[in-house]
PDB file of N, CA and C in Angstrom:
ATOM      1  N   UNK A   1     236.754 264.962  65.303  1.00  0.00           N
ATOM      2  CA  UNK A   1     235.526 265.480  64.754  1.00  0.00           C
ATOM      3  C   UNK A   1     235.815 266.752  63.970  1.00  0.00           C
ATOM      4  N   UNK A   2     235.416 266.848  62.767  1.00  0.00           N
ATOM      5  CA  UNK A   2     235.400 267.740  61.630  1.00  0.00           C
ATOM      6  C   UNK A   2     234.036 269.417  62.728  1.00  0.00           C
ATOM      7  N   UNK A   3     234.157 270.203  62.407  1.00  0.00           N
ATOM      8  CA  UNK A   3     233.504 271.569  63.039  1.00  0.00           C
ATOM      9  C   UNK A   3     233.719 272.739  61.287  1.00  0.00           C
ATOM     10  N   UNK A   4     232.381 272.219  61.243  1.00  0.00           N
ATOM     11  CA  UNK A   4     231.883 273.526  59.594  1.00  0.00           C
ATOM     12  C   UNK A   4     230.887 274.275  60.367  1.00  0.00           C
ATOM     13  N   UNK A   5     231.587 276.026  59.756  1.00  0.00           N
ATOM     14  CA  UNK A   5     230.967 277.126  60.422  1.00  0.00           C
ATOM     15  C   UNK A   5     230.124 277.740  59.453  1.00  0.00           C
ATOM     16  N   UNK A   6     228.702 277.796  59.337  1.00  0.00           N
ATOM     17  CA  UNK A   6     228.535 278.516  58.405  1.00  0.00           C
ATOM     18  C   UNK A   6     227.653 279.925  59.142  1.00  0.00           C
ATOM     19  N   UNK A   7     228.002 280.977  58.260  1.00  0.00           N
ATOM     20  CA  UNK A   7     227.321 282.677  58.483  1.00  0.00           C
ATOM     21  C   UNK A   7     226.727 282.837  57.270  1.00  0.00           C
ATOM     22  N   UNK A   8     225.529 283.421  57.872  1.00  0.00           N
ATOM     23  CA  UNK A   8     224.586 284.024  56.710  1.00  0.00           C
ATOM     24  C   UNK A   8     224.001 285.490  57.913  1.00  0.00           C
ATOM     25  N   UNK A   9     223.078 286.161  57.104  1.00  0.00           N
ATOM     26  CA  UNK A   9     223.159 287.256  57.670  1.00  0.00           C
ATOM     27  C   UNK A   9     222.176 287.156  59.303  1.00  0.00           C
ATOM     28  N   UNK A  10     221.189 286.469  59.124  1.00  0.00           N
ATOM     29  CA  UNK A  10     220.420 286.130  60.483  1.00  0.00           C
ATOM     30  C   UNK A  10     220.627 285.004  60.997  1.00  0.00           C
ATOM     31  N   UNK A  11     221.168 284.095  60.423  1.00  0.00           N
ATOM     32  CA  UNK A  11     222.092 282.752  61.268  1.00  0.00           C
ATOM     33  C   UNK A  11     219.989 281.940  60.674  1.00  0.00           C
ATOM     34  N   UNK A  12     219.350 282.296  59.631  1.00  0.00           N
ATOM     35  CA  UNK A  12     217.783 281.744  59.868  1.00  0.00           C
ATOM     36  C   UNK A  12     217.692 280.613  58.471  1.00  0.00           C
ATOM     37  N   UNK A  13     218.255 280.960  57.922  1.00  0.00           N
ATOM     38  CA  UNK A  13     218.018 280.316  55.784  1.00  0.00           C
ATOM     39  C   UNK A  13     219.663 279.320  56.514  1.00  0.00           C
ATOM     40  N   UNK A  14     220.186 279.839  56.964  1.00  0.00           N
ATOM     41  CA  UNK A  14     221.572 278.742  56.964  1.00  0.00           C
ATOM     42  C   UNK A  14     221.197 278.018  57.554  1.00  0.00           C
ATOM     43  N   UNK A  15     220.684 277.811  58.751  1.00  0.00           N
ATOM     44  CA  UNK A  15     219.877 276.719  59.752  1.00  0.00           C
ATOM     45  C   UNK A  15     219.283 275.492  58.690  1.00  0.00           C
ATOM     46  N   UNK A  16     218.629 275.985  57.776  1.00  0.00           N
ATOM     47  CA  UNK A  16     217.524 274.884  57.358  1.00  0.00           C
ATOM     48  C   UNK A  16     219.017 274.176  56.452  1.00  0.00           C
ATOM     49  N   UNK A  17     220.214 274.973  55.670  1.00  0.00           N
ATOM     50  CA  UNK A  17     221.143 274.380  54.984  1.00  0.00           C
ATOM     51  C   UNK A  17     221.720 272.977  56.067  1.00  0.00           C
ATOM     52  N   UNK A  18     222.167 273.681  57.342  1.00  0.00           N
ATOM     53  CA  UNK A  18     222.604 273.008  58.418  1.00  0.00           C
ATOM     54  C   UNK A  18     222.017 271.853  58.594  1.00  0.00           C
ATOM     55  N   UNK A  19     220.599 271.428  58.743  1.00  0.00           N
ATOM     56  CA  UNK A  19     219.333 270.465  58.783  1.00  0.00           C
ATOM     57  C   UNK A  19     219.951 269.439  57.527  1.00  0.00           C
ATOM     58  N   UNK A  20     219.814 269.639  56.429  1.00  0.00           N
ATOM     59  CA  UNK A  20     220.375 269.023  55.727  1.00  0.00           C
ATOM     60  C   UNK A  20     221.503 268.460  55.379  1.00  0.00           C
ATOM     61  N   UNK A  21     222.402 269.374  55.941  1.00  0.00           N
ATOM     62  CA  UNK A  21     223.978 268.940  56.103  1.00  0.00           C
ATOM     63  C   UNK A  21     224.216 267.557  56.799  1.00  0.00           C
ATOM     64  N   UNK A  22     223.199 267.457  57.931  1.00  0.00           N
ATOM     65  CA  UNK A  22     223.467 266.694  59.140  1.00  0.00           C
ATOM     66  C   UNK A  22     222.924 265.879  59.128  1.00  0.00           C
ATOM     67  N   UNK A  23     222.066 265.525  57.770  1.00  0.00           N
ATOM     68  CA  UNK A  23     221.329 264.298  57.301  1.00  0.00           C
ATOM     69  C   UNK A  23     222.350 263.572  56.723  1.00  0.00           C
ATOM     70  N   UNK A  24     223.272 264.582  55.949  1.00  0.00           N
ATOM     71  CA  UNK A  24     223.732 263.636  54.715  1.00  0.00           C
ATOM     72  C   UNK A  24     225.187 263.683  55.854  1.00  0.00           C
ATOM     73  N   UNK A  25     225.503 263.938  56.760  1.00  0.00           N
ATOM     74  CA  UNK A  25     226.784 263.819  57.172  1.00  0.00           C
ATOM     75  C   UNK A  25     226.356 262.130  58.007  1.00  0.00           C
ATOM     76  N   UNK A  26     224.980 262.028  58.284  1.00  0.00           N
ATOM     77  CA  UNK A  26     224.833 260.664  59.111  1.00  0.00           C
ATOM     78  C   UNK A  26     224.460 259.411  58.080  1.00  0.00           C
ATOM     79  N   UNK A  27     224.302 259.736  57.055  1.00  0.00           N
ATOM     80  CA  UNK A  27     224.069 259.249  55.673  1.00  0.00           C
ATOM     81  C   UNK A  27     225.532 258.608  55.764  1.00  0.00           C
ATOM     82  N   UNK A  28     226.308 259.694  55.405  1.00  0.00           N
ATOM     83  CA  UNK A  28     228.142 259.193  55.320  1.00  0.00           C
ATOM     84  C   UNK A  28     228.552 258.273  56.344  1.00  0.00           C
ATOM     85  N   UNK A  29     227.919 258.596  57.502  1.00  0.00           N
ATOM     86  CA  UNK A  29     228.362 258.178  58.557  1.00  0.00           C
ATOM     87  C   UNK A  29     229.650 258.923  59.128  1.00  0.00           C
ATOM     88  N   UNK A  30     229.617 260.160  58.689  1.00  0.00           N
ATOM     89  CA  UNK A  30     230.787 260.849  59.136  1.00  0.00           C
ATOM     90  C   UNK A  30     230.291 261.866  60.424  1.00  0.00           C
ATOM     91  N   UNK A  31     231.499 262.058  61.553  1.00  0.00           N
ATOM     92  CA  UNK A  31     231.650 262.773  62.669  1.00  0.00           C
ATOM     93  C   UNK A  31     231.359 264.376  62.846  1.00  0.00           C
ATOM     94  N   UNK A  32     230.534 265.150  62.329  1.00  0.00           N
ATOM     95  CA  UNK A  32     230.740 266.349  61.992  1.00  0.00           C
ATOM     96  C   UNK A  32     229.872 267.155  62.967  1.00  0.00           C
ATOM     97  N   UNK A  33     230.190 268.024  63.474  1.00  0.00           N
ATOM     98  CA  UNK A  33     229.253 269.264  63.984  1.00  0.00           C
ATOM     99  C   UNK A  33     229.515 270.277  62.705  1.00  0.00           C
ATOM    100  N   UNK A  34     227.921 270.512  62.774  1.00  0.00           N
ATOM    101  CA  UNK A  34     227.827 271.718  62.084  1.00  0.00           C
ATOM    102  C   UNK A  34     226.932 272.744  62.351  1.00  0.00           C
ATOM    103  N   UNK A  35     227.437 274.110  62.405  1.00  0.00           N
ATOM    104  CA  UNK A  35     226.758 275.135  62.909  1.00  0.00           C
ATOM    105  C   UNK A  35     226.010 276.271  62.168  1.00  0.00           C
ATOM    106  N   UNK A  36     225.459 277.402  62.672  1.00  0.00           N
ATOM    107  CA  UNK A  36     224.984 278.413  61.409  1.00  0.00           C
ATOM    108  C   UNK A  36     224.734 279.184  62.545  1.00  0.00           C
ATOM    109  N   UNK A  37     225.142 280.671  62.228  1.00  0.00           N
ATOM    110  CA  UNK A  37     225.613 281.852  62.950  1.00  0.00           C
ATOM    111  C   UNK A  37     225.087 283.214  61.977  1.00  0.00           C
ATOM    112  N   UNK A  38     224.451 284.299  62.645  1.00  0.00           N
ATOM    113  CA  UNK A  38     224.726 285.080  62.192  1.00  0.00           C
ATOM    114  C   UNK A  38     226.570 286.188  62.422  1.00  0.00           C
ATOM    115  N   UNK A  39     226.657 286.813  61.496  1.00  0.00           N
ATOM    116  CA  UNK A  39     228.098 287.402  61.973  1.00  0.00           C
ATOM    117  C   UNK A  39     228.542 288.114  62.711  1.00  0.00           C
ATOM    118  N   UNK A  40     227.535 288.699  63.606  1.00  0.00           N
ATOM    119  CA  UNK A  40     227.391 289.337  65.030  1.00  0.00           C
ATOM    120  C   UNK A  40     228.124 288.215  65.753  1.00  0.00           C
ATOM    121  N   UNK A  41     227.372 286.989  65.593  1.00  0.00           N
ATOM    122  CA  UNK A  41     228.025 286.170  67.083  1.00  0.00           C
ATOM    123  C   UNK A  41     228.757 284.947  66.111  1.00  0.00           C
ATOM    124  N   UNK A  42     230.400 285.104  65.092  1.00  0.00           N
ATOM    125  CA  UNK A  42     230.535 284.525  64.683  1.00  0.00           C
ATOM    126  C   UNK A  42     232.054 283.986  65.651  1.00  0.00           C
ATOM    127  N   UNK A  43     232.223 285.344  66.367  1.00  0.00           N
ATOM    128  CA  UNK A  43     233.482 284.647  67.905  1.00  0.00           C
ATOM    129  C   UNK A  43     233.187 283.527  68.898  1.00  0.00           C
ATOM    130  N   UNK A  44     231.844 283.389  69.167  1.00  0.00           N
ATOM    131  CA  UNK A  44     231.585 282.525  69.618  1.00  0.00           C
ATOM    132  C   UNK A  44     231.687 281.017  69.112  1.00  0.00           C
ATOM    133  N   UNK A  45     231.566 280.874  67.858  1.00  0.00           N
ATOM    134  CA  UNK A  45     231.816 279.373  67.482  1.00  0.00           C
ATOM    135  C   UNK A  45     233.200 279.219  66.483  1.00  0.00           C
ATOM    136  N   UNK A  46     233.657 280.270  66.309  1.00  0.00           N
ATOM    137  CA  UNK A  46     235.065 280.383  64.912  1.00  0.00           C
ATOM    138  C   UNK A  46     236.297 279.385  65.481  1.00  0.00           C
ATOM    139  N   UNK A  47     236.511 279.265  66.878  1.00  0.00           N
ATOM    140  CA  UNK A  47     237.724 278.701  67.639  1.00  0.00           C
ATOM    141  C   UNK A  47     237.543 277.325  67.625  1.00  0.00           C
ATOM    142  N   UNK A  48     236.439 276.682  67.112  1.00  0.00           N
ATOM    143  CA  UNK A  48     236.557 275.338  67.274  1.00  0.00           C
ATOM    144  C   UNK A  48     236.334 275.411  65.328  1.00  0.00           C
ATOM    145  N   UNK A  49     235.785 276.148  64.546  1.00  0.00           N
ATOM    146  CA  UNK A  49     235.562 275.385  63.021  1.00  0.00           C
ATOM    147  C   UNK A  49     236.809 275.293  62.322  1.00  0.00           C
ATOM    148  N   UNK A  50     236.908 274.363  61.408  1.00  0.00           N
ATOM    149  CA  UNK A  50     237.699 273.938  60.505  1.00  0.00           C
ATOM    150  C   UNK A  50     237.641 274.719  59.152  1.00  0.00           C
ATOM    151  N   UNK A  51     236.413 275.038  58.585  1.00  0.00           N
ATOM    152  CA  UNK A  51     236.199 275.697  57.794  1.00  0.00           C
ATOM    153  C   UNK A  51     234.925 277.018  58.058  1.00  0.00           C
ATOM    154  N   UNK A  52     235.171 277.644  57.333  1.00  0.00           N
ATOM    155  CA  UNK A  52     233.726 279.114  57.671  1.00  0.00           C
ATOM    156  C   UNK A  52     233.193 279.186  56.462  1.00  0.00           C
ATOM    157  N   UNK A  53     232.394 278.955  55.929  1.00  0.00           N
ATOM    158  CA  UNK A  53     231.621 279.172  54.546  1.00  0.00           C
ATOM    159  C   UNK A  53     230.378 280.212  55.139  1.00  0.00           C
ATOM    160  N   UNK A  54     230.443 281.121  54.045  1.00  0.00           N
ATOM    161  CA  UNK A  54     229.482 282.217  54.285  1.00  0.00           C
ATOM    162  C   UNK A  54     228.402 281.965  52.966  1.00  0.00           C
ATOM    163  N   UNK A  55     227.021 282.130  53.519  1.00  0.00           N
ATOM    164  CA  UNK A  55     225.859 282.225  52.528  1.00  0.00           C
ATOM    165  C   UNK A  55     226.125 283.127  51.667  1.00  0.00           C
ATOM    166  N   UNK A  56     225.377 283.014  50.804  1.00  0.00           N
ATOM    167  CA  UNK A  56     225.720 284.394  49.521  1.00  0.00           C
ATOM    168  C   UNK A  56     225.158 285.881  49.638  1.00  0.00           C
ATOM    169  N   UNK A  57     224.588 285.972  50.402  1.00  0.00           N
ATOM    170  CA  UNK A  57     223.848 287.330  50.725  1.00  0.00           C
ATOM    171  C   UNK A  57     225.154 287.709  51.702  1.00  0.00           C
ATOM    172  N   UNK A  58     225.995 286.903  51.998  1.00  0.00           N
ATOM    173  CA  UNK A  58     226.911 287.968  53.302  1.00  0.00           C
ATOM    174  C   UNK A  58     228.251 288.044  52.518  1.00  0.00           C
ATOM    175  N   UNK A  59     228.097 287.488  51.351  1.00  0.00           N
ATOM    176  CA  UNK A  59     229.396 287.177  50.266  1.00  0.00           C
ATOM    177  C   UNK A  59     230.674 288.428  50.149  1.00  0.00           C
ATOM    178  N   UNK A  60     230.272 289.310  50.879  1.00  0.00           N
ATOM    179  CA  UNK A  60     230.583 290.966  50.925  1.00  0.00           C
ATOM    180  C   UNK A  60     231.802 290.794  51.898  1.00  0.00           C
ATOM    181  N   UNK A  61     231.454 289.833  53.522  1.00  0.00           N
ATOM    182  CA  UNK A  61     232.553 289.630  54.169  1.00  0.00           C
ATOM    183  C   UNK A  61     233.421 288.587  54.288  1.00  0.00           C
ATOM    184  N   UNK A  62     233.588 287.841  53.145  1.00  0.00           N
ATOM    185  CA  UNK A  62     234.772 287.198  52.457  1.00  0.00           C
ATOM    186  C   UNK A  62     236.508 288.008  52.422  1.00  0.00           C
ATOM    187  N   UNK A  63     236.296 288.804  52.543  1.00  0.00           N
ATOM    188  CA  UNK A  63     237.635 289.258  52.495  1.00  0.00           C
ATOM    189  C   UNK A  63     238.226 289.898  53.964  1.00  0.00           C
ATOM    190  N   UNK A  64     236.783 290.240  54.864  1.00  0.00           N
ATOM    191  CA  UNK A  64     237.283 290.441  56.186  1.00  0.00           C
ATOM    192  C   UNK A  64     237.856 289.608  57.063  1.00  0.00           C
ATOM    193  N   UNK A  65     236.799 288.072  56.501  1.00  0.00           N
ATOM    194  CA  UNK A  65     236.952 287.178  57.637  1.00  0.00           C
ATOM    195  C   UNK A  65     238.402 286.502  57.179  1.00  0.00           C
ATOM    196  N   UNK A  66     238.507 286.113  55.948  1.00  0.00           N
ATOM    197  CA  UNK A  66     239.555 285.912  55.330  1.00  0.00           C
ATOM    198  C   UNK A  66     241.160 286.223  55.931  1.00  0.00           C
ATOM    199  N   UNK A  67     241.279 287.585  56.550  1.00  0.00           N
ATOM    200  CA  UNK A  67     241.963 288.202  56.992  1.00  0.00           C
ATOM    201  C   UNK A  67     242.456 287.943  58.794  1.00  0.00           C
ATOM    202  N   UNK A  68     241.197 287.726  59.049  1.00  0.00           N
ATOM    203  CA  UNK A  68     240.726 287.668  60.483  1.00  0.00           C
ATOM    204  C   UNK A  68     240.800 286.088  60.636  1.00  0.00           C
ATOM    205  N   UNK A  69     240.369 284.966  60.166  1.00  0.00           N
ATOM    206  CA  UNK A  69     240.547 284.145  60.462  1.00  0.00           C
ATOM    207  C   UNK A  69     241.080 282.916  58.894  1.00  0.00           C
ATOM    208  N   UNK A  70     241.484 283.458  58.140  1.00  0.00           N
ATOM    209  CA  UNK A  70     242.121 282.415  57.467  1.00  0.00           C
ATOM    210  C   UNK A  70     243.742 282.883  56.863  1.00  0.00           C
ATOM    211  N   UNK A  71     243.778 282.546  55.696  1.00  0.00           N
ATOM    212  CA  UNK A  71     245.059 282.964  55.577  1.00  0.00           C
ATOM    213  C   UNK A  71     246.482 281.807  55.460  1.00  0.00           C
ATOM    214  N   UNK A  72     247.337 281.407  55.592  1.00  0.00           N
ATOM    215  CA  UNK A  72     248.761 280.502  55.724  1.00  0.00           C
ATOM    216  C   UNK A  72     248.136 280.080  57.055  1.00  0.00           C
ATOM    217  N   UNK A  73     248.247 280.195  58.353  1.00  0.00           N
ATOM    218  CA  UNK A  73     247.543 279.738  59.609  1.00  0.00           C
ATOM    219  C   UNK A  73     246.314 279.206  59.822  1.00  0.00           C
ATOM    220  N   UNK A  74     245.496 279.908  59.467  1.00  0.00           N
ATOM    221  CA  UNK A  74     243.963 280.090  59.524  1.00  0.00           C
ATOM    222  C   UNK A  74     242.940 278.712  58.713  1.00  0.00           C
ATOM    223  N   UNK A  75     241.983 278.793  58.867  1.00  0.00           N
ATOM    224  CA  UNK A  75     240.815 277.911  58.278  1.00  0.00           C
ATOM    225  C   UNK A  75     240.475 278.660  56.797  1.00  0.00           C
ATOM    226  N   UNK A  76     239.979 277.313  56.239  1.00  0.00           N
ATOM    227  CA  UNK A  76     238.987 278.103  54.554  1.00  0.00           C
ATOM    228  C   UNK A  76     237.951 279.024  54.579  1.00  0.00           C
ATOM    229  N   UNK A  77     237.943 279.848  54.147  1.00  0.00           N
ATOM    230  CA  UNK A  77     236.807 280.809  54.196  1.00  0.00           C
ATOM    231  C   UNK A  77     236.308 280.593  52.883  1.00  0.00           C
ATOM    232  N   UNK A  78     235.002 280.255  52.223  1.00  0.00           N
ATOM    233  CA  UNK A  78     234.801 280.402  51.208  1.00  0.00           C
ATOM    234  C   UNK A  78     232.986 280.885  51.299  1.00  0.00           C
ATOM    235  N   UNK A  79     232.555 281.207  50.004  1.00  0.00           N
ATOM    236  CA  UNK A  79     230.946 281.558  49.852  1.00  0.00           C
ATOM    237  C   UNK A  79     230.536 280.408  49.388  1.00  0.00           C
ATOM    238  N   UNK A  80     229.250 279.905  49.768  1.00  0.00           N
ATOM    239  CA  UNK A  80     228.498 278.484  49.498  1.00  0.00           C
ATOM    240  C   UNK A  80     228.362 279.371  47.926  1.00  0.00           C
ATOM    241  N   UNK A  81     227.786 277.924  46.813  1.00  0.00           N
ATOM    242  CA  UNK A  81     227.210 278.225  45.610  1.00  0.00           C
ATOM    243  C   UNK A  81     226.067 279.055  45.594  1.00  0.00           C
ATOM    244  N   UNK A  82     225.669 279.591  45.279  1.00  0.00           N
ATOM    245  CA  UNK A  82     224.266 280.469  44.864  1.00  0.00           C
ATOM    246  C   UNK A  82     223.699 279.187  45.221  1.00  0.00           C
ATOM    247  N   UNK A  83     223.557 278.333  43.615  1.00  0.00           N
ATOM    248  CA  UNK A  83     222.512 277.477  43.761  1.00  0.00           C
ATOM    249  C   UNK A  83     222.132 276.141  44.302  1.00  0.00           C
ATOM    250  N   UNK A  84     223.557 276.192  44.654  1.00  0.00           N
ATOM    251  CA  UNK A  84     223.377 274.711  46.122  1.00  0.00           C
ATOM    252  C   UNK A  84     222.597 275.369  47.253  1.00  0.00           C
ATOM    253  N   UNK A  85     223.185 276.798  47.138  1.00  0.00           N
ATOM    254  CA  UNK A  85     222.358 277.536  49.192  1.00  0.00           C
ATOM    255  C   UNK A  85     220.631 277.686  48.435  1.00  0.00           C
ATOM    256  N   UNK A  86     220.429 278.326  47.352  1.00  0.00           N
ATOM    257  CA  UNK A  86     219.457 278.152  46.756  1.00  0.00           C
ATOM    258  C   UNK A  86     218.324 277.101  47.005  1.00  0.00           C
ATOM    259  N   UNK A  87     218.770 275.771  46.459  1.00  0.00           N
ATOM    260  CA  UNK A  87     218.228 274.569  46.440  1.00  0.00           C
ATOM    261  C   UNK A  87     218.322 273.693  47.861  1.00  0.00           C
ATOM    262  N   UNK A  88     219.184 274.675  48.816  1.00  0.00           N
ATOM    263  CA  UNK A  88     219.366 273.645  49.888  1.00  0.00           C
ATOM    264  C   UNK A  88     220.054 272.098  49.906  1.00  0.00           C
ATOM    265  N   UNK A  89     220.612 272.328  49.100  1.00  0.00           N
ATOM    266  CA  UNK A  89     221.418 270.951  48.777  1.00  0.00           C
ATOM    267  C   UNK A  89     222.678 270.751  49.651  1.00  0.00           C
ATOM    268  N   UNK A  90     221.908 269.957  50.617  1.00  0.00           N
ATOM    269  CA  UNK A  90     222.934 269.506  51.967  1.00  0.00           C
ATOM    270  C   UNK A  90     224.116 268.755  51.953  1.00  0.00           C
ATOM    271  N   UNK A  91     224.058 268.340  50.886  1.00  0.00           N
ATOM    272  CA  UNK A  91     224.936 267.073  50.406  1.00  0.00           C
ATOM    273  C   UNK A  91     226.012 267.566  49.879  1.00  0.00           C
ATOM    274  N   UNK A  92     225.539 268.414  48.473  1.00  0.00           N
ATOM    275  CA  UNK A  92     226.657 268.670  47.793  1.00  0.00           C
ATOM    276  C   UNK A  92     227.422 270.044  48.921  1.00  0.00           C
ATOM    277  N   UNK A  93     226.972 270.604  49.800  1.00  0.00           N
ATOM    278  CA  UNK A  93     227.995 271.686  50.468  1.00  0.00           C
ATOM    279  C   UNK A  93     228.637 270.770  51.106  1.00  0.00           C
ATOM    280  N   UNK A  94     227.921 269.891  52.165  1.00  0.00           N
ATOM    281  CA  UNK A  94     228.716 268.985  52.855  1.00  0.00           C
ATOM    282  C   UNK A  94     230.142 268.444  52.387  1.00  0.00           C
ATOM    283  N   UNK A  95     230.210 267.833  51.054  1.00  0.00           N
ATOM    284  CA  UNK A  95     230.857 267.193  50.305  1.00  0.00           C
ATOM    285  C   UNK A  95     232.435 268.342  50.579  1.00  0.00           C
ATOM    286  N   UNK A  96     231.443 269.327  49.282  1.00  0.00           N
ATOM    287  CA  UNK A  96     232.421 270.742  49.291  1.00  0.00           C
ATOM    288  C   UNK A  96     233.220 271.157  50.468  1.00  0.00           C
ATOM    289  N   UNK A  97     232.694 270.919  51.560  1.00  0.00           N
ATOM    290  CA  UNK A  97     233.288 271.883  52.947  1.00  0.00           C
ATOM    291  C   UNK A  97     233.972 270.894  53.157  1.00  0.00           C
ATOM    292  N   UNK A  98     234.268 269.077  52.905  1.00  0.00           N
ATOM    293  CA  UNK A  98     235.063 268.709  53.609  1.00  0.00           C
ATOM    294  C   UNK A  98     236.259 268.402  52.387  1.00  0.00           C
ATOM    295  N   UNK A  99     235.818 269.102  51.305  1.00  0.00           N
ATOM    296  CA  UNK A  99     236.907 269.159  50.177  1.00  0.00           C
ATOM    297  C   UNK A  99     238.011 270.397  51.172  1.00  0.00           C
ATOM    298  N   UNK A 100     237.300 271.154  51.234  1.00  0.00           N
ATOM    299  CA  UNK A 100     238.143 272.204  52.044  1.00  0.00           C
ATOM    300  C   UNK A 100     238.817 271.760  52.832  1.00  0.00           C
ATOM    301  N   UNK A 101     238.548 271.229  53.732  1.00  0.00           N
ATOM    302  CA  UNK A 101     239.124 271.022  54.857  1.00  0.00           C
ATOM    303  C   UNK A 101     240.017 270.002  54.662  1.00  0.00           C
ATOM    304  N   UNK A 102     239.898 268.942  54.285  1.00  0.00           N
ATOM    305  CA  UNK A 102     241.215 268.215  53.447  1.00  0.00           C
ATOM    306  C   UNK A 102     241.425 268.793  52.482  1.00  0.00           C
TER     307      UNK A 102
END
């Protein structure tokens, strides 16, 4: 099973991204948990994700987490699109995050 982490700043606008994710991941028919965290409690779920995509309002700690958990060892850290997190477009991040991860 694939594990996509996503952080935004209240863990509240990523939720509804998440909702959608998990439509189109049963759409695929693919195995995925997917989560949404604010970055206070992002230790709690980081040890099981494959990838960490951060909303664009938290786009600032891209280079911490980067450090902290990606890297040659580590998982993808990347910022969702503006206008996919925008539009809520579950599909096309979905797609994206498992570009990452393969």
């Amino acid at each position: 099973m694939k594990n996509i982490l996503l952080v935004c700043a209240a863990g509240m606008s990523t939720s509804m991204l998440v909702n959608k994710m998990q439509k189109a991941a049963e759409g695929k028919g693919e195995d995925i948990n997917i989560n949404a965290t604010s970055g206070g409690d992002i230790k709690s779920y980081i040890g099981d994700a494959d990838v960490l995509l951060l909303g664009p309002q938290v786009s600032y700690l891209k280079d911490d987490y980067t450090k902290q958990y990606g890297g040659a060892n580590g998982i993808p850290v990347e910022v969702i699109n503006s206008l996919d997190y925008g539009t809520m477009n579950g599909e096309k991040v979905l797609d994206w995050a498992l570009e990452l991860i393969n």
